[in-house]
C-alpha atoms as a PDB file:
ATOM      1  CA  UNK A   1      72.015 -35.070-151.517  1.00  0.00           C
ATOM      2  CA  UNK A   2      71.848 -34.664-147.556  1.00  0.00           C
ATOM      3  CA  UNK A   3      69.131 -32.422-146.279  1.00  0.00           C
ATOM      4  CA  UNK A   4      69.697 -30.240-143.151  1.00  0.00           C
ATOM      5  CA  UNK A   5      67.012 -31.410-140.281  1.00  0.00           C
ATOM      6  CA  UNK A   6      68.441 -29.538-137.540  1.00  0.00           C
ATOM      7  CA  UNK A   7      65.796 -26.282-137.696  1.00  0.00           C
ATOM      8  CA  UNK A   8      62.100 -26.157-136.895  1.00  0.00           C
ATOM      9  CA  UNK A   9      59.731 -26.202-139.625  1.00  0.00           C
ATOM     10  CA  UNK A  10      57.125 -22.743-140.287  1.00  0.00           C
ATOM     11  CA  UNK A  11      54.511 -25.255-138.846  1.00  0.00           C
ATOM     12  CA  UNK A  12      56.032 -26.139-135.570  1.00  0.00           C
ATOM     13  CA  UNK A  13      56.998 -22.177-135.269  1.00  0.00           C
ATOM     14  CA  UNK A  14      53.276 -21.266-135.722  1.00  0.00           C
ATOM     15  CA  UNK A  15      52.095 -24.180-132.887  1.00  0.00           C
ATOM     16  CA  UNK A  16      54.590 -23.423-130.474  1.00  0.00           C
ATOM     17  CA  UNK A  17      53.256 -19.809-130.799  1.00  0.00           C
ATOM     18  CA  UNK A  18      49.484 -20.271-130.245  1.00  0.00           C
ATOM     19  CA  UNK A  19      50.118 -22.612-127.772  1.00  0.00           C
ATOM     20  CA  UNK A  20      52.347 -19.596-125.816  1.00  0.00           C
ATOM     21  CA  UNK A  21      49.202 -17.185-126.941  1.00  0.00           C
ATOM     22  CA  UNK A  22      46.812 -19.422-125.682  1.00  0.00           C
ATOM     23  CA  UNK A  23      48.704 -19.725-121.811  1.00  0.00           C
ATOM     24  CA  UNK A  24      49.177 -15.470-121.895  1.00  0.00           C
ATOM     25  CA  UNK A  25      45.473 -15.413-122.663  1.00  0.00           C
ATOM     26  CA  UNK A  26      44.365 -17.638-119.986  1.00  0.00           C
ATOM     27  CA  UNK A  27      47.012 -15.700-117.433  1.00  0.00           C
ATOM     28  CA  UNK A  28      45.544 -12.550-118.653  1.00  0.00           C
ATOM     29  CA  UNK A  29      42.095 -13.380-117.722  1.00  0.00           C
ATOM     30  CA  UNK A  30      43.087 -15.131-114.462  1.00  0.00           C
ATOM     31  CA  UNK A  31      44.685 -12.014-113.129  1.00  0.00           C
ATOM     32  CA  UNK A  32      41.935  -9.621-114.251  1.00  0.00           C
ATOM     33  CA  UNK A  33      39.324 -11.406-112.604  1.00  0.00           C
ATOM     34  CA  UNK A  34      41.444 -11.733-109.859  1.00  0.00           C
ATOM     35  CA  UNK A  35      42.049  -7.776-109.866  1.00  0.00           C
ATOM     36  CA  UNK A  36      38.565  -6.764-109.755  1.00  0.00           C
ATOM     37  CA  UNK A  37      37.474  -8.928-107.299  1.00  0.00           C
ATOM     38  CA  UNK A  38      40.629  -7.368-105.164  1.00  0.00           C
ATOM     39  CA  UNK A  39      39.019  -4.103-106.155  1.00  0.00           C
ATOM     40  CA  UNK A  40      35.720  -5.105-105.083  1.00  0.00           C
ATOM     41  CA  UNK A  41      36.773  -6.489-101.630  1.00  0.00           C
ATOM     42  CA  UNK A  42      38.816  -2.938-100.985  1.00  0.00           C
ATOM     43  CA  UNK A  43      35.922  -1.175-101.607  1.00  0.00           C
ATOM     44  CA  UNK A  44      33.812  -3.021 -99.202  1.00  0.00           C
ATOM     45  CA  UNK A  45      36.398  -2.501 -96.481  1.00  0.00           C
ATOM     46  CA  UNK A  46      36.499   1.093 -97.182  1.00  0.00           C
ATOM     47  CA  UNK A  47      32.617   1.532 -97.276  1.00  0.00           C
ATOM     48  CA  UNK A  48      32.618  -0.396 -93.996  1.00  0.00           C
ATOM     49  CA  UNK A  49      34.650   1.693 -92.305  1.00  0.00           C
ATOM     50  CA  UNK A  50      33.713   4.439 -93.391  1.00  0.00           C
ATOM     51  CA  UNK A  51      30.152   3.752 -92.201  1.00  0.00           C
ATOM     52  CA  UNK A  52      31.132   2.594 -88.940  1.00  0.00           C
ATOM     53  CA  UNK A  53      33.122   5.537 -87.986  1.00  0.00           C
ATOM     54  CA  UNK A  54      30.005   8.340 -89.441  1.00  0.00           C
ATOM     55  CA  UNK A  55      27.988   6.466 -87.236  1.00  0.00           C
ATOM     56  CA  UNK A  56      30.242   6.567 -84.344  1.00  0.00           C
ATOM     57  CA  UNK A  57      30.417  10.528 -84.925  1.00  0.00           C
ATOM     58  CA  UNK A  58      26.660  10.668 -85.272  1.00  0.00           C
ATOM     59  CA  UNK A  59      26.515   8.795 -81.773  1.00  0.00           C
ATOM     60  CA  UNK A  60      29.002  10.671 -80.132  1.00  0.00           C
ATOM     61  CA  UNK A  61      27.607  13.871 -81.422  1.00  0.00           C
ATOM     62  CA  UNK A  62      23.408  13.085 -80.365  1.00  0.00           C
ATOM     63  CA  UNK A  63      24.442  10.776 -77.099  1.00  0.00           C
ATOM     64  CA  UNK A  64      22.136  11.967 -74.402  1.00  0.00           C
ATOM     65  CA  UNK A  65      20.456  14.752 -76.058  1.00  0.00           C
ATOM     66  CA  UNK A  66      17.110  14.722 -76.676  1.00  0.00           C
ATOM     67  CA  UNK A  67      15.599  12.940 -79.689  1.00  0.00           C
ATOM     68  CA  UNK A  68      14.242  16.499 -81.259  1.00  0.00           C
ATOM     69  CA  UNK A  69      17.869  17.555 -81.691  1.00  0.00           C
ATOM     70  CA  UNK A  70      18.517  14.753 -84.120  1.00  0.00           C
ATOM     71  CA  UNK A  71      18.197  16.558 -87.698  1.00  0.00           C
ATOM     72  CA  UNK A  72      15.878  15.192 -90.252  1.00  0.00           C
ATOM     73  CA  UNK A  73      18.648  15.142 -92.803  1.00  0.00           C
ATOM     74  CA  UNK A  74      22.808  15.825 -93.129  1.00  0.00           C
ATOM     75  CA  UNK A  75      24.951  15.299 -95.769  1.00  0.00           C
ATOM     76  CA  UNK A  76      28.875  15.699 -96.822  1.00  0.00           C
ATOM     77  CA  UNK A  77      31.930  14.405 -98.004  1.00  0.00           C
ATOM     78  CA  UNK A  78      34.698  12.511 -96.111  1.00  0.00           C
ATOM     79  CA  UNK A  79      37.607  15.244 -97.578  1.00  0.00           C
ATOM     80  CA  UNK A  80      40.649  15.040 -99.076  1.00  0.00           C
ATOM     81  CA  UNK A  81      41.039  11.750 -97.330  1.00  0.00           C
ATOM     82  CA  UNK A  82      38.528  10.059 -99.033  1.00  0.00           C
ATOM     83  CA  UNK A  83      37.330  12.080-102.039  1.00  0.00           C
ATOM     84  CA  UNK A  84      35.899   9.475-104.313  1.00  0.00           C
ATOM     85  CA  UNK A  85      32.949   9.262-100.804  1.00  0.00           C
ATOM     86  CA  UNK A  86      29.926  11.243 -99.588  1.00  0.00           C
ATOM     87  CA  UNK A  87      27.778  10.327 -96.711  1.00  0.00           C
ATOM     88  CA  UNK A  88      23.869  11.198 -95.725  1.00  0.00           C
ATOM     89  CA  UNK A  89      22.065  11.099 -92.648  1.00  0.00           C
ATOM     90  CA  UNK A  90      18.202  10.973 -92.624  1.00  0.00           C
ATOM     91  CA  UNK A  91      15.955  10.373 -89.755  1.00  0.00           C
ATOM     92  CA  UNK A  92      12.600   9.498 -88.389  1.00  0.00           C
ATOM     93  CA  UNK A  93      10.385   8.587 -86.169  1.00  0.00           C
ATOM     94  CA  UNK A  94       9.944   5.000 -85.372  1.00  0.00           C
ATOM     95  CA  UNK A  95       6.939   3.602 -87.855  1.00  0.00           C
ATOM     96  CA  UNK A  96       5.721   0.535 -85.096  1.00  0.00           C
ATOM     97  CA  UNK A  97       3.266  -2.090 -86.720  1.00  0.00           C
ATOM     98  CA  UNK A  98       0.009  -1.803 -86.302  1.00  0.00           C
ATOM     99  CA  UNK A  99      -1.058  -3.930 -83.608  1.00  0.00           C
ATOM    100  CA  UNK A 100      -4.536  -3.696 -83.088  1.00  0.00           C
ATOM    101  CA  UNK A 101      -5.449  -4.883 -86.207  1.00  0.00           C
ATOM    102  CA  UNK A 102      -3.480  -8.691 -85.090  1.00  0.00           C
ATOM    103  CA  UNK A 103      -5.215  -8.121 -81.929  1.00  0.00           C
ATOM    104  CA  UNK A 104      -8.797  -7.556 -84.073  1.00  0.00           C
ATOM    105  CA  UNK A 105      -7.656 -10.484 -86.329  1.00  0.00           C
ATOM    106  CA  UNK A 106      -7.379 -13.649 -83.724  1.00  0.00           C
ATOM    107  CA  UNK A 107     -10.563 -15.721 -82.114  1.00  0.00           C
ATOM    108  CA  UNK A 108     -12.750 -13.361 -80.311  1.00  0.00           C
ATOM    109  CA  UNK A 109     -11.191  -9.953 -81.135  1.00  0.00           C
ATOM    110  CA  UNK A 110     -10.119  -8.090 -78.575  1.00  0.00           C
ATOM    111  CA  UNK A 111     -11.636  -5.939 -75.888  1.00  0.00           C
ATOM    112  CA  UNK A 112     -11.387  -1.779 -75.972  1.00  0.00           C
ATOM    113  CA  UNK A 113      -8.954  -1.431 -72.946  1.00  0.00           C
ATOM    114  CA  UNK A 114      -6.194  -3.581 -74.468  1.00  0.00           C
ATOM    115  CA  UNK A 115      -6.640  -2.098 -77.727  1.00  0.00           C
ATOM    116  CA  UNK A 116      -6.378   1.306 -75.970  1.00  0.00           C
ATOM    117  CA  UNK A 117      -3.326   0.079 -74.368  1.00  0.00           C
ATOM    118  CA  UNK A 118      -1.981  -0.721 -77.722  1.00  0.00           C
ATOM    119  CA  UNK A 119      -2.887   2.353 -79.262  1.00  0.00           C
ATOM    120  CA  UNK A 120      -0.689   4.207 -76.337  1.00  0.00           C
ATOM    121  CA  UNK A 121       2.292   1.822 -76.023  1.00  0.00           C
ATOM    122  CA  UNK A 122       2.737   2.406 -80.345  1.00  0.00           C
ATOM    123  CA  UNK A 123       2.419   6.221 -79.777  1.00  0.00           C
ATOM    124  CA  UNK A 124       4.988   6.130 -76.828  1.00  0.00           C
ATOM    125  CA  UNK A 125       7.050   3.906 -79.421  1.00  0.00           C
ATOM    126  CA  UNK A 126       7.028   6.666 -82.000  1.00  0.00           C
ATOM    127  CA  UNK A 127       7.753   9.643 -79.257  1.00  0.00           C
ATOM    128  CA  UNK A 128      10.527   7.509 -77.884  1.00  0.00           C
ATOM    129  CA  UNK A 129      12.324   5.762 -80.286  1.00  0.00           C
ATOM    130  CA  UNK A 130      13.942   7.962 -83.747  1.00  0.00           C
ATOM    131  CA  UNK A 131      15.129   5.778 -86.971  1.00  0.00           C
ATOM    132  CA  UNK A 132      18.354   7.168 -87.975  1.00  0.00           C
ATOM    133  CA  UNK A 133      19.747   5.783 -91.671  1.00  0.00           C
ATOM    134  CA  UNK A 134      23.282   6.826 -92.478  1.00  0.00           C
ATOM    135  CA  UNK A 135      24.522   6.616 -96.168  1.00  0.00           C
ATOM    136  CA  UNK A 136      27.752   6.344 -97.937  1.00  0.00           C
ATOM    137  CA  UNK A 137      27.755   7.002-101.823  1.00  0.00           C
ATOM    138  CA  UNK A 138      30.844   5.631-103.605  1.00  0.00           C
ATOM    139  CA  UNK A 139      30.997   8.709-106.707  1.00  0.00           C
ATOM    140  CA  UNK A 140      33.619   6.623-108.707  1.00  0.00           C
ATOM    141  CA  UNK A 141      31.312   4.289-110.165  1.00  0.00           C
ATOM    142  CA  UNK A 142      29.571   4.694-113.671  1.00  0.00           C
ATOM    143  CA  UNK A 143      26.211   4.679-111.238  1.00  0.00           C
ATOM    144  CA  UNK A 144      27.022   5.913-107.638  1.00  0.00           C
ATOM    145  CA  UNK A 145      27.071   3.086-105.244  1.00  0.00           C
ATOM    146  CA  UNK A 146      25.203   3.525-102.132  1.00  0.00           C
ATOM    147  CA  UNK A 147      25.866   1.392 -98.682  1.00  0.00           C
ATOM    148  CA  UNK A 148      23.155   2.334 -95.877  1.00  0.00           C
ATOM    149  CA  UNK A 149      23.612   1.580 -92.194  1.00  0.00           C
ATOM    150  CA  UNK A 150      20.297   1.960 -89.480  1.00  0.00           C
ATOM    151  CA  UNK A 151      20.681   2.785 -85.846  1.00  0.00           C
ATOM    152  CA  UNK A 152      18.140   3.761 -83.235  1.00  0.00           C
ATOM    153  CA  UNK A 153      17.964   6.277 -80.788  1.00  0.00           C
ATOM    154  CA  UNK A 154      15.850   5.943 -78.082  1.00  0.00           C
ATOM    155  CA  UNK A 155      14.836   8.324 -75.077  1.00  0.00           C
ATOM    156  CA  UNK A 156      14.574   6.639 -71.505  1.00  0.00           C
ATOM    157  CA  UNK A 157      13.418   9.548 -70.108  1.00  0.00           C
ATOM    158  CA  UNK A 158       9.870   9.893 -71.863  1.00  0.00           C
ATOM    159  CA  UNK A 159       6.787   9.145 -69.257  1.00  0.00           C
ATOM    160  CA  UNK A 160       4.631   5.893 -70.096  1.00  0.00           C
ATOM    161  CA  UNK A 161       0.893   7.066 -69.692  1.00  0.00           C
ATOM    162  CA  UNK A 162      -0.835   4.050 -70.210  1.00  0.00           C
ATOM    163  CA  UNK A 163      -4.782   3.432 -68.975  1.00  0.00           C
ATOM    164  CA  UNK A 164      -6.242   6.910 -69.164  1.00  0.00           C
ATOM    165  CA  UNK A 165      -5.249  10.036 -67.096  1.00  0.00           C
ATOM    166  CA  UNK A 166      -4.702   8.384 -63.744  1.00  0.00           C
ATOM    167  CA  UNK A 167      -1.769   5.682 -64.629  1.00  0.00           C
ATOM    168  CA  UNK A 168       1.715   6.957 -65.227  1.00  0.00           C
ATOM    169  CA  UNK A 169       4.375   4.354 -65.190  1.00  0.00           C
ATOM    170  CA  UNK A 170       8.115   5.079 -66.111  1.00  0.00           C
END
């Protein structure tokens, strides 16, 4: 009797189809991680822009007013444009380190005059100078993702009294 060889066997079916499995699986994977790391990267870019043009606004919109028209906080979305976005705006006055105490700190101390002068430079920082923090809040995301951008505005215009009631220097 002659047998018939010319066919694959149920074996060499079943290997040459968890091999195929195996290479979808891996291709699978490959282009999901690929995907959401393409998702990722678009969502930076849009957060960056997005935060560079609110802050452009926000500079356009306070440019050489004074730093008491700045409001404490704003908030809104980008529209239709962008609806899965919001954006915030706080502000504050500049917090300036404590200086004296560094000055206190170091061989010797240091004498009542400087520390005066220290004491009236950090106020004139805070007068001066206004934090401002803007915000964008991706809503998409099973916890909303939040990208924050500082500026600061400062006021040239604000008299330097330093050394008592005398000494005014601009």
């Amino acid at each position: 009797m002659k047998q018939n060889n010319k066919g694959f066997t149920l074996l060499e079916t079943l290997l040459a189809v968890v091999i195929l499995s195996a290479g979808i699986l891996l291709l699978t994977q490959s282009w999901s991680g690929s995907y959401l790391r393409l998702r990722k990267t678009q969502l930076n870019q849009e957060v960056a822009a997005l935060l560079e043009r609110k802050m452009a606004e926000i500079e356009l919109e306070y440019r050489g007013k004074p730093l008491e028209s700045i409001k404490e906080e704003d908030e809104d979305d980008f529209g239709s444009e962008y609806p899965d976005y919001r954006w915030k705006m706080t502000s504050r006055e500049f917090q300036s380190p404590n200086l004296s105490s560094i000055m206190t700190d170091k061989d010797g101390g240091a004498n009542q005059m400087l520390l005066t002068i220290i004491q009236q430079l950090t106020e004139h920082l805070s007068k001066t100078i206004k934090e401002v923090k803007v915000s964008v809040i991706y809503t998409k995301a099973k916890k909303p993702l939040e990208f924050s951008i500082v500026t600061y505005f400062v006021d040239y215009n604000k008299t330097l009294s330093i050394g008592g009631a005398g000494g005014a220097t601009q």
